[in-house]
N, C-alpha and C. Protein backbone atom coordinates (compact mmCIF):
# COMPACT_ATOMS: atom_id res chain seq x y z
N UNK A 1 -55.73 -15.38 16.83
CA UNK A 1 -54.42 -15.54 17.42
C UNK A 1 -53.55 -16.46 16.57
N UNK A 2 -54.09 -17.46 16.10
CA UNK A 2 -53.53 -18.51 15.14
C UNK A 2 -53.05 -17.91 13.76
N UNK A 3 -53.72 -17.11 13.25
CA UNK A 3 -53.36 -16.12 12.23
C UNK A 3 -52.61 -15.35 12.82
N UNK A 4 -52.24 -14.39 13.84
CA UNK A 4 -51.17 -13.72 14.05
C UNK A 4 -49.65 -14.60 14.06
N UNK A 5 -49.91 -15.79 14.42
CA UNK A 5 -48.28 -16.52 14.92
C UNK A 5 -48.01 -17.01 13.94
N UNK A 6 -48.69 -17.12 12.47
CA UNK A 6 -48.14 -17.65 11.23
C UNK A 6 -47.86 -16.68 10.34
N UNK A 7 -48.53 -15.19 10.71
CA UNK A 7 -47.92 -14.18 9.71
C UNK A 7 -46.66 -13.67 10.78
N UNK A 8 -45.98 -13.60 12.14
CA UNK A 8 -45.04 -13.63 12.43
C UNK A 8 -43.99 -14.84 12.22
N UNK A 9 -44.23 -15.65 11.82
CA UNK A 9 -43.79 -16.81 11.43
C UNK A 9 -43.50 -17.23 9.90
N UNK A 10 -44.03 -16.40 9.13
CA UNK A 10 -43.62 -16.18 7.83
C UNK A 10 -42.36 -14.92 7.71
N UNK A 11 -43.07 -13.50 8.47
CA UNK A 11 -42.26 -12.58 8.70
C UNK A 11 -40.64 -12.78 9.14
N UNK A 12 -40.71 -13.79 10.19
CA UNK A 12 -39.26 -14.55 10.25
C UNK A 12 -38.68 -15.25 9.06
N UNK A 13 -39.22 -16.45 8.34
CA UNK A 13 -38.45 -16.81 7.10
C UNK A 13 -38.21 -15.54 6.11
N UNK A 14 -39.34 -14.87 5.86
CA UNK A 14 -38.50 -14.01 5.37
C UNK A 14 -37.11 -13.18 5.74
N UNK A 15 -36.97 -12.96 6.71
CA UNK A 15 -36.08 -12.00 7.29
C UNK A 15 -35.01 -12.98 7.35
N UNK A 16 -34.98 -14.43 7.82
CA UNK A 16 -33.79 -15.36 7.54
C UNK A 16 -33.43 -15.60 6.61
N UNK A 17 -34.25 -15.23 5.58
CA UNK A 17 -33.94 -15.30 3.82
C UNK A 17 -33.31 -14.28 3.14
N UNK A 18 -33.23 -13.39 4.13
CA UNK A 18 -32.92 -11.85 3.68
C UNK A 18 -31.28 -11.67 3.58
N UNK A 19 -30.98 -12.36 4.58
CA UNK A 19 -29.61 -12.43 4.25
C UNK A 19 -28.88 -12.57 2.86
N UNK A 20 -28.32 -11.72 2.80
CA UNK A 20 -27.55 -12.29 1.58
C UNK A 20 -26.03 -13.20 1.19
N UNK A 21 -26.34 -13.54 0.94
CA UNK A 21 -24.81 -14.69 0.47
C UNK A 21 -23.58 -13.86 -0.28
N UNK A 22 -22.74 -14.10 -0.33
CA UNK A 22 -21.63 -13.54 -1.26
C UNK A 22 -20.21 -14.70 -1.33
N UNK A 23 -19.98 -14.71 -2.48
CA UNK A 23 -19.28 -14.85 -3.36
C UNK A 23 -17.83 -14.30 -3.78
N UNK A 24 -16.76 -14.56 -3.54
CA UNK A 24 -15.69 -14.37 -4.97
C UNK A 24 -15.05 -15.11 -5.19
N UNK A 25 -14.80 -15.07 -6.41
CA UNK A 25 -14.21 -16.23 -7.36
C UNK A 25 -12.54 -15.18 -7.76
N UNK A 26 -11.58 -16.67 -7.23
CA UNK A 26 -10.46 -15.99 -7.77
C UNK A 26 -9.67 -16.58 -8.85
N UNK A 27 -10.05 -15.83 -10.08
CA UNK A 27 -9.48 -16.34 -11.23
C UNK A 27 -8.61 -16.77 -11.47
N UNK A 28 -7.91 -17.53 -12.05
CA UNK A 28 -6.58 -17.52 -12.23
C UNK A 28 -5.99 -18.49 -13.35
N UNK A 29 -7.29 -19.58 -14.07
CA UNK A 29 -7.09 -20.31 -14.69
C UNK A 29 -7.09 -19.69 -16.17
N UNK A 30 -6.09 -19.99 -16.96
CA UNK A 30 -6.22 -19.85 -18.75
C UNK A 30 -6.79 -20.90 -19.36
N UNK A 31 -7.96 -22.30 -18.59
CA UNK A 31 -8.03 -23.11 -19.35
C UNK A 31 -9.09 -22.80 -19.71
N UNK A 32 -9.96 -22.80 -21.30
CA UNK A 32 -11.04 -22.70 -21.59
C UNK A 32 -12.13 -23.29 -20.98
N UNK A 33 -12.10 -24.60 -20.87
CA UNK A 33 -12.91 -25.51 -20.62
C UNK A 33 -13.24 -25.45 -18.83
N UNK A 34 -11.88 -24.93 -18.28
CA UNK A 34 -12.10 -24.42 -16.79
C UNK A 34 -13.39 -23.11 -16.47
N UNK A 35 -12.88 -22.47 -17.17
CA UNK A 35 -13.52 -21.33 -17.69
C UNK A 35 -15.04 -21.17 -17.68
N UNK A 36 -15.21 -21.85 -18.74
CA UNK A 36 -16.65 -22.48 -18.92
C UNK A 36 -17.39 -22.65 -18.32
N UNK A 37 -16.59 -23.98 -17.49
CA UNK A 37 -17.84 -25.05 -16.70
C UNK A 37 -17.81 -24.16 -15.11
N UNK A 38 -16.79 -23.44 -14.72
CA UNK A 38 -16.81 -22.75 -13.49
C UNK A 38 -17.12 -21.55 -13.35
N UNK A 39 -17.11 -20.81 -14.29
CA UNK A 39 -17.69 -18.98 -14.62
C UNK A 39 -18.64 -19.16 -14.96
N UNK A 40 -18.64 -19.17 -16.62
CA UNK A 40 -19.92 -19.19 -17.59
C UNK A 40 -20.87 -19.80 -16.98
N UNK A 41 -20.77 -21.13 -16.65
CA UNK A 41 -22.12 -22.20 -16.78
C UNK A 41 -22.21 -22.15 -15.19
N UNK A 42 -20.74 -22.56 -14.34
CA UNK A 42 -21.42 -22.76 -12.73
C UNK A 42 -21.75 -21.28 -12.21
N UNK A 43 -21.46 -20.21 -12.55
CA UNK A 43 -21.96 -18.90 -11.99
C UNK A 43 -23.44 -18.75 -12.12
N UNK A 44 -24.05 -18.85 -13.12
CA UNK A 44 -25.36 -18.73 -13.58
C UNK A 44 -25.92 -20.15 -12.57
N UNK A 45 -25.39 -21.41 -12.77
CA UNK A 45 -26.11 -22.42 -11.78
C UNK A 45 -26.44 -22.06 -10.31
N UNK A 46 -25.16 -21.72 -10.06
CA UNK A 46 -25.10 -20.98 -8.36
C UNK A 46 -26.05 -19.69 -8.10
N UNK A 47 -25.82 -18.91 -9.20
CA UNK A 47 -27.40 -17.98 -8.89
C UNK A 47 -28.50 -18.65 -8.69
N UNK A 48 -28.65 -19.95 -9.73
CA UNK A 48 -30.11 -19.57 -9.95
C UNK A 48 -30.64 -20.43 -9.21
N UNK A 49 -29.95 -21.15 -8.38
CA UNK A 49 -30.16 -22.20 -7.00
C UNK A 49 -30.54 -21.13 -5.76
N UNK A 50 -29.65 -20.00 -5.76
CA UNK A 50 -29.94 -19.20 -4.50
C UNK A 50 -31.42 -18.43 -5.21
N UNK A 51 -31.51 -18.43 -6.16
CA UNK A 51 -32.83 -17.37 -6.50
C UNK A 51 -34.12 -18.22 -6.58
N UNK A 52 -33.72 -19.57 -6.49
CA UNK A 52 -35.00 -20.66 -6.42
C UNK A 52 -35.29 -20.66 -5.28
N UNK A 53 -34.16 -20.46 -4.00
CA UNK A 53 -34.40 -20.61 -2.64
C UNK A 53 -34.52 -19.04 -1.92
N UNK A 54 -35.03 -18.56 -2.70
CA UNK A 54 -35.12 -16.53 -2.27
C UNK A 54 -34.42 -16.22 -1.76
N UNK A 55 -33.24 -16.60 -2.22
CA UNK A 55 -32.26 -16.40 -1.72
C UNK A 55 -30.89 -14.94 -2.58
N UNK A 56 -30.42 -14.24 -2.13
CA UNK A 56 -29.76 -13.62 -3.08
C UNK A 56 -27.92 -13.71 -2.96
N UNK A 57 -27.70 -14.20 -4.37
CA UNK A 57 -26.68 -14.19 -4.15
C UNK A 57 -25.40 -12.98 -4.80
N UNK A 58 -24.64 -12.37 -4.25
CA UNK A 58 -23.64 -10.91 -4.97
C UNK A 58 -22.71 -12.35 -5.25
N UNK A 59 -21.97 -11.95 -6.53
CA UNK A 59 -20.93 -12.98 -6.59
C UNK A 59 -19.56 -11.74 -7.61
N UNK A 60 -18.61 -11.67 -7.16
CA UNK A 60 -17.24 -11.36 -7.61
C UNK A 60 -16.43 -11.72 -8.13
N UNK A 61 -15.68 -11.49 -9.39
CA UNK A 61 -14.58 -12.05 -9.68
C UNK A 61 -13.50 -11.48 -10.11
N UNK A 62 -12.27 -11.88 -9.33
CA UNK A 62 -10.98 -11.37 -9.22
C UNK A 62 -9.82 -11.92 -10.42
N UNK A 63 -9.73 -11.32 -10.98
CA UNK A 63 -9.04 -11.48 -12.63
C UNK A 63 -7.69 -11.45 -12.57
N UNK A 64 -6.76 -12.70 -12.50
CA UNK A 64 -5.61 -12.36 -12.97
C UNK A 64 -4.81 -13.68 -13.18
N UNK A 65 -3.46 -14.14 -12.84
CA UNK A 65 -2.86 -15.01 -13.58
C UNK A 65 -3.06 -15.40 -15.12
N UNK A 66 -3.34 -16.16 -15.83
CA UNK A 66 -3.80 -16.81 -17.20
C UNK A 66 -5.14 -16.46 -17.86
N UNK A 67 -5.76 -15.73 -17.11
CA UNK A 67 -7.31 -15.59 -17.13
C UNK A 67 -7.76 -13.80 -17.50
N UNK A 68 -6.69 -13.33 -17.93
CA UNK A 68 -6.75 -11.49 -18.45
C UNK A 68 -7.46 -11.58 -19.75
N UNK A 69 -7.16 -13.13 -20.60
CA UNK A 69 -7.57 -13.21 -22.12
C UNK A 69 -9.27 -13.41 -22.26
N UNK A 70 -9.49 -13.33 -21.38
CA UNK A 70 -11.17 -14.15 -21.28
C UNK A 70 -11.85 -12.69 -21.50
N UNK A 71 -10.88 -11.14 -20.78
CA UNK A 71 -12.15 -9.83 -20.40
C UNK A 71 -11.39 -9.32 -21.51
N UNK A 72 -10.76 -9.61 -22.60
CA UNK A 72 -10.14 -8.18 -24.25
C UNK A 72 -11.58 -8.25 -24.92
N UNK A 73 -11.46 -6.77 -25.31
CA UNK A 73 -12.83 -6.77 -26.42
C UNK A 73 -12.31 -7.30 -27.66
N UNK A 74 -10.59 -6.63 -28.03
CA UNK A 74 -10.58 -7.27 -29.47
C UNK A 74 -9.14 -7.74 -28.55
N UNK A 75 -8.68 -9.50 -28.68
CA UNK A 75 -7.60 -10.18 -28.94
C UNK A 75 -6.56 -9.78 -30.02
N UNK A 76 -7.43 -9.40 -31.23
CA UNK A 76 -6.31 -9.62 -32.04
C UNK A 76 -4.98 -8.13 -32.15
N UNK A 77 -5.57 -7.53 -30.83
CA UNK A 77 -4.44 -6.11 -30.46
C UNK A 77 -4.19 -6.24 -29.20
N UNK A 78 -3.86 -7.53 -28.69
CA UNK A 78 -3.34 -8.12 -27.23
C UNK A 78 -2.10 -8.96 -27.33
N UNK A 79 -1.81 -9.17 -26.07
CA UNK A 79 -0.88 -9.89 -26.49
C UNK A 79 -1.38 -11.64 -26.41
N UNK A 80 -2.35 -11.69 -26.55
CA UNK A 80 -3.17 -13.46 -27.16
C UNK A 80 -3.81 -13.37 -28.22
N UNK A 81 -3.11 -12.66 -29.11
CA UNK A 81 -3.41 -12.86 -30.66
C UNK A 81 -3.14 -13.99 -30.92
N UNK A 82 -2.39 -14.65 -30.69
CA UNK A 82 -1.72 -15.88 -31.82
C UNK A 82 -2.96 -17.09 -30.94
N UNK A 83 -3.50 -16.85 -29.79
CA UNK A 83 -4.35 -17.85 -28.80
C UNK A 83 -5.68 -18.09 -30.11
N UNK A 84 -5.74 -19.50 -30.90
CA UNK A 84 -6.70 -19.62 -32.07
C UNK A 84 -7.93 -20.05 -30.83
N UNK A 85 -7.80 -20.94 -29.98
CA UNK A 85 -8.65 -21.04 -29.57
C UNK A 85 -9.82 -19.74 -28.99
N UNK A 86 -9.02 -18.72 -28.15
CA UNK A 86 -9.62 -17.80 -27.61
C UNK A 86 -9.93 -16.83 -29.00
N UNK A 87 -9.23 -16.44 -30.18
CA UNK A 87 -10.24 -16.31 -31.46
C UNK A 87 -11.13 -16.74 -31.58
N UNK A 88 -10.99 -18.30 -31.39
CA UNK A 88 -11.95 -18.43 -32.51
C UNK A 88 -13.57 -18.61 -31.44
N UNK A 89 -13.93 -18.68 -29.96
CA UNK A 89 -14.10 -18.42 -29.18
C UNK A 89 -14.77 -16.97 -28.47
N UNK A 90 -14.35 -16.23 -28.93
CA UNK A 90 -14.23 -14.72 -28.66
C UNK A 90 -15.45 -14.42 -28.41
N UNK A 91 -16.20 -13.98 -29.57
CA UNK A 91 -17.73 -13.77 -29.83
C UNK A 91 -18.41 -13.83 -28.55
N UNK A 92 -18.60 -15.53 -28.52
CA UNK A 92 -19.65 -16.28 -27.74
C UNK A 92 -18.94 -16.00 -26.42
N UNK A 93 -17.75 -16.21 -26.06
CA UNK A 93 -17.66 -15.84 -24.32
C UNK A 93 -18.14 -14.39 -24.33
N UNK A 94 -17.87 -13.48 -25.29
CA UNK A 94 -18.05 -11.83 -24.70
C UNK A 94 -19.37 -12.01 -24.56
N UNK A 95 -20.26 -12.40 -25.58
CA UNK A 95 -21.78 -12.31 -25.50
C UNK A 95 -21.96 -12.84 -23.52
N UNK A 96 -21.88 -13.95 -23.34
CA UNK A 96 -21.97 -14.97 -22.22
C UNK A 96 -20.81 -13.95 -21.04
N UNK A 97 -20.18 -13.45 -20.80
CA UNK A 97 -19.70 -12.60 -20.16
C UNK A 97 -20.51 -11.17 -19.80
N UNK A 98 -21.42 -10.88 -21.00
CA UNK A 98 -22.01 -9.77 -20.71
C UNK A 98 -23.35 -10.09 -20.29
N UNK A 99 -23.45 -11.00 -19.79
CA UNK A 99 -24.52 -11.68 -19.67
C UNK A 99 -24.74 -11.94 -18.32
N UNK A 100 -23.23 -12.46 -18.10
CA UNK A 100 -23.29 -12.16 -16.47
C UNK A 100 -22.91 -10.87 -16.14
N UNK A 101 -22.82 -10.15 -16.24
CA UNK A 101 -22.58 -8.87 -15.86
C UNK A 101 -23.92 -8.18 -15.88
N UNK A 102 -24.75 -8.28 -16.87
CA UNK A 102 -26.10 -7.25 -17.42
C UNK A 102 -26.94 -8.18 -16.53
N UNK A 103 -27.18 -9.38 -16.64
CA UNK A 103 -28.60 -10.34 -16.16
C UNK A 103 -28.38 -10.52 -14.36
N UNK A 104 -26.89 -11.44 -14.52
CA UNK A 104 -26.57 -11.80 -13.17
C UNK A 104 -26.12 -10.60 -11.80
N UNK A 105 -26.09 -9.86 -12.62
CA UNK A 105 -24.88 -8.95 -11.41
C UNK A 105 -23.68 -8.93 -11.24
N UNK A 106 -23.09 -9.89 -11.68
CA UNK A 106 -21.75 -10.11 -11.43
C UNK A 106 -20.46 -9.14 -11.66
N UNK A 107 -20.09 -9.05 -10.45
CA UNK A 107 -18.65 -7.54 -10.97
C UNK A 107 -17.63 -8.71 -11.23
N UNK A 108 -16.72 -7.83 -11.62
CA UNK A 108 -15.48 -8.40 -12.28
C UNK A 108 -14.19 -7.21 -11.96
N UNK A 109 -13.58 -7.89 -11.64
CA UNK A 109 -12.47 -7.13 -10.64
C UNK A 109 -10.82 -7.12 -11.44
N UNK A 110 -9.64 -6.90 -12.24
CA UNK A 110 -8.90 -7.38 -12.77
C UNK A 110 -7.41 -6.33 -12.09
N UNK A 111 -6.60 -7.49 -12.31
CA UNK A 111 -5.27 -6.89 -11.35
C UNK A 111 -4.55 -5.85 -11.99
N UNK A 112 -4.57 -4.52 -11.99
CA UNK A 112 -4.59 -3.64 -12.96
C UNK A 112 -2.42 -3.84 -13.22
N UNK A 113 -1.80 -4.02 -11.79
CA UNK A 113 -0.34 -4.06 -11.93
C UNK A 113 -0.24 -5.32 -13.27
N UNK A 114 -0.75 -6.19 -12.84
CA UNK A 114 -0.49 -7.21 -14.17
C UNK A 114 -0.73 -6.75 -16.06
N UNK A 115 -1.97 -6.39 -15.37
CA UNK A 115 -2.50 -5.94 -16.84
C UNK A 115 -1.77 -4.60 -17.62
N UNK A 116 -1.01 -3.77 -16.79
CA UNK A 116 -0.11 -3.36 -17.31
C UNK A 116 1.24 -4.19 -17.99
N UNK A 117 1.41 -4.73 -16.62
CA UNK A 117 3.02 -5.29 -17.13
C UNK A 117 2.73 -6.05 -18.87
N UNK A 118 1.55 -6.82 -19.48
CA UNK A 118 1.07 -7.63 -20.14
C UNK A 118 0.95 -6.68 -21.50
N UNK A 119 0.99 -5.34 -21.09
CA UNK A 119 0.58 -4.02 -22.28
C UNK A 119 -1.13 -4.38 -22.78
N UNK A 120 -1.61 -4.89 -21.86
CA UNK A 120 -3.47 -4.42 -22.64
C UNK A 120 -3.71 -3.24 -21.99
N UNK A 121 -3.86 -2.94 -22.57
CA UNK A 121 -4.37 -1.35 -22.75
C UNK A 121 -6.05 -1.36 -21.86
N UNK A 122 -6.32 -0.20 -21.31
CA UNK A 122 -7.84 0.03 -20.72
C UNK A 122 -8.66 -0.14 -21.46
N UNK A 123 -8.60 0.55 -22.82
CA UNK A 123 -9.38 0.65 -23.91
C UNK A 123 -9.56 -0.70 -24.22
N UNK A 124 -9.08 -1.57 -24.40
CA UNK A 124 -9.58 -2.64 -24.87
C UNK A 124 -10.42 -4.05 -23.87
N UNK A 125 -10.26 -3.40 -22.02
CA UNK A 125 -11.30 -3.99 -21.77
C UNK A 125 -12.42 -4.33 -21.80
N UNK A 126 -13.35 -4.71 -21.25
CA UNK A 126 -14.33 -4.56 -21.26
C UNK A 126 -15.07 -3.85 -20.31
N UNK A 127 -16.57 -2.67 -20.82
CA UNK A 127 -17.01 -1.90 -19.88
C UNK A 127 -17.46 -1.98 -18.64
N UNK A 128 -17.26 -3.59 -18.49
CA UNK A 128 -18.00 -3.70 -16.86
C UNK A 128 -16.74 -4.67 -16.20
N UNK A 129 -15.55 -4.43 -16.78
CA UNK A 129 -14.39 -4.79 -15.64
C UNK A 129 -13.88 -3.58 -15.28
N UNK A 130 -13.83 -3.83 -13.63
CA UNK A 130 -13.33 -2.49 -12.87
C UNK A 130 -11.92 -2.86 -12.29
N UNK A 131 -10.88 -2.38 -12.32
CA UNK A 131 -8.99 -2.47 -12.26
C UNK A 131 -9.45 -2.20 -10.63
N UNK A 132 -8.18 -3.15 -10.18
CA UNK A 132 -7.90 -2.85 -8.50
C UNK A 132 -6.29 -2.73 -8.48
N UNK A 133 -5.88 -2.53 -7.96
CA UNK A 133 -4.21 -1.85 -7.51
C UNK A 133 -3.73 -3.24 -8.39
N UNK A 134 -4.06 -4.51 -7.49
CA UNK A 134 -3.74 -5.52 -7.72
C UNK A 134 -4.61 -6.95 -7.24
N UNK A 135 -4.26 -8.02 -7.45
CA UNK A 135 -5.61 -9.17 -7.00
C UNK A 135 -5.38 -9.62 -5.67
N UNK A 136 -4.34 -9.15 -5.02
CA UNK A 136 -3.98 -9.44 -3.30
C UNK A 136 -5.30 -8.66 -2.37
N UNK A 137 -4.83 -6.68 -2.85
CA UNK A 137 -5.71 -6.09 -2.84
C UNK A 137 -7.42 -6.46 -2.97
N UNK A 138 -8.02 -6.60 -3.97
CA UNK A 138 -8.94 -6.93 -4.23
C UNK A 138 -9.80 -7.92 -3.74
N UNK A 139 -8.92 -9.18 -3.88
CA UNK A 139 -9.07 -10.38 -2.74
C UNK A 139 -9.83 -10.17 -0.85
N UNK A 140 -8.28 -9.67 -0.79
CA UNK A 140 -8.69 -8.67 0.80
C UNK A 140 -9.40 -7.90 1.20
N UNK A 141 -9.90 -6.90 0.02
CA UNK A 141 -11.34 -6.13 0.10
C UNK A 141 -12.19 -7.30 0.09
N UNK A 142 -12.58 -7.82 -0.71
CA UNK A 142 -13.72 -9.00 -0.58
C UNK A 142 -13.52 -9.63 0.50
N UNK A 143 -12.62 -10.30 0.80
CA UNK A 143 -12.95 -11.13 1.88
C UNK A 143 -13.59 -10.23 3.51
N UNK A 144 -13.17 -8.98 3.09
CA UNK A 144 -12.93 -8.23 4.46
C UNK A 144 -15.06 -7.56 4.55
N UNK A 145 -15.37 -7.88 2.69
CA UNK A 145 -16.98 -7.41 2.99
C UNK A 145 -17.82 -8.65 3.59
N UNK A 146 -17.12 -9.52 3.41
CA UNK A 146 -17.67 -11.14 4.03
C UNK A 146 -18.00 -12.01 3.00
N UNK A 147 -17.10 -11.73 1.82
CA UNK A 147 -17.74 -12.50 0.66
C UNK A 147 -16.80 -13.64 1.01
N UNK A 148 -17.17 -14.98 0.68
CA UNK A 148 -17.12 -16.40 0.42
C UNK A 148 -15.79 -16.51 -0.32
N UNK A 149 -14.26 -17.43 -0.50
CA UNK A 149 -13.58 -17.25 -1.17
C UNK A 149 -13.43 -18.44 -1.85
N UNK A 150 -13.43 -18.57 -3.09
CA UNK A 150 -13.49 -19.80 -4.01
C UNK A 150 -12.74 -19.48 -5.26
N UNK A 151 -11.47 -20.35 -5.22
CA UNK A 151 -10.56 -20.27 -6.23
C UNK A 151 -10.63 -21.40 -7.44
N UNK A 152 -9.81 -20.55 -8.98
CA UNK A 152 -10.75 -21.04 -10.40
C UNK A 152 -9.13 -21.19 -10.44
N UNK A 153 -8.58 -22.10 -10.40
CA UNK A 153 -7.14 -22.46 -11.02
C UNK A 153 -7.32 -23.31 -12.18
């Protein structure tokens, strides 16, 4: 009997663990160093805290204001060519971008009305950002699947 109430009793943490968490991040900052320490480096931290605690986390991010220059494959046929930093830069975020996308899961969402008005072209996104009408839109879908809302100014 003592063995039955601890494998129902495991069967519960699991199932309270089962839940999943969610996430979106609403972009909006052009600062590198914002960038960095809150995408690149705290996205991967925030996974790997929920995956230490079996925990799973979906995490989203909604692309727009200052922050369109971070998803070009090539800058130097955008309009942040003259941006030396995001040149010289480039490489290592795309690598580290595809990284969360391929390892982490992470979608990436970008305000397609902006990214017109801006002239980048589709072709030069990248293959795992998916265009939404706009980031109001997109926002509101997420929030409406129950994802978490956390803004990157």
């Amino acid at each position: 009997m003592k063995k039955f109430f601890l494998f129902i009793s495991f069967i519960a943490v699991l199932n309270a663990n089962d839940i999943s968490k969610k996430v979106v991040f609403d972009l909006t900052s052009g600062d590198i160093k914002t960038f960095e320490r809150k995408v690149l480096s705290g996205i991967v931290n925030i996974k790997s805290y929920y995956e230490s605690n079996f925990q799973d986390l979906e995490v989203a991010v909604v692309i727009h204001g200052d922050a369109y220059k971070y998803f070009v494959n090539d800058p130097s046929i955008s309009p942040f060519k003259s941006d030396k930093t995001l040149i010289n830069e480039h490489k290592q975020l795309k690598t580290r971008l595809e990284s969360l996308s391929d390892i982490y899961d992470v979608k990436f969402f970008m305000c397609d009305y902006k990214r017109k008005k801006l002239g980048i072209k589709k072709e030069n996104l990248y293959k795992f950002v998916q265009l939404v009408p706009n980031s109001t839109i997109g926002l509101i879908d997420k929030g409406n699947e129950g994802f978490a809302y956390i803004p990157i100014h």
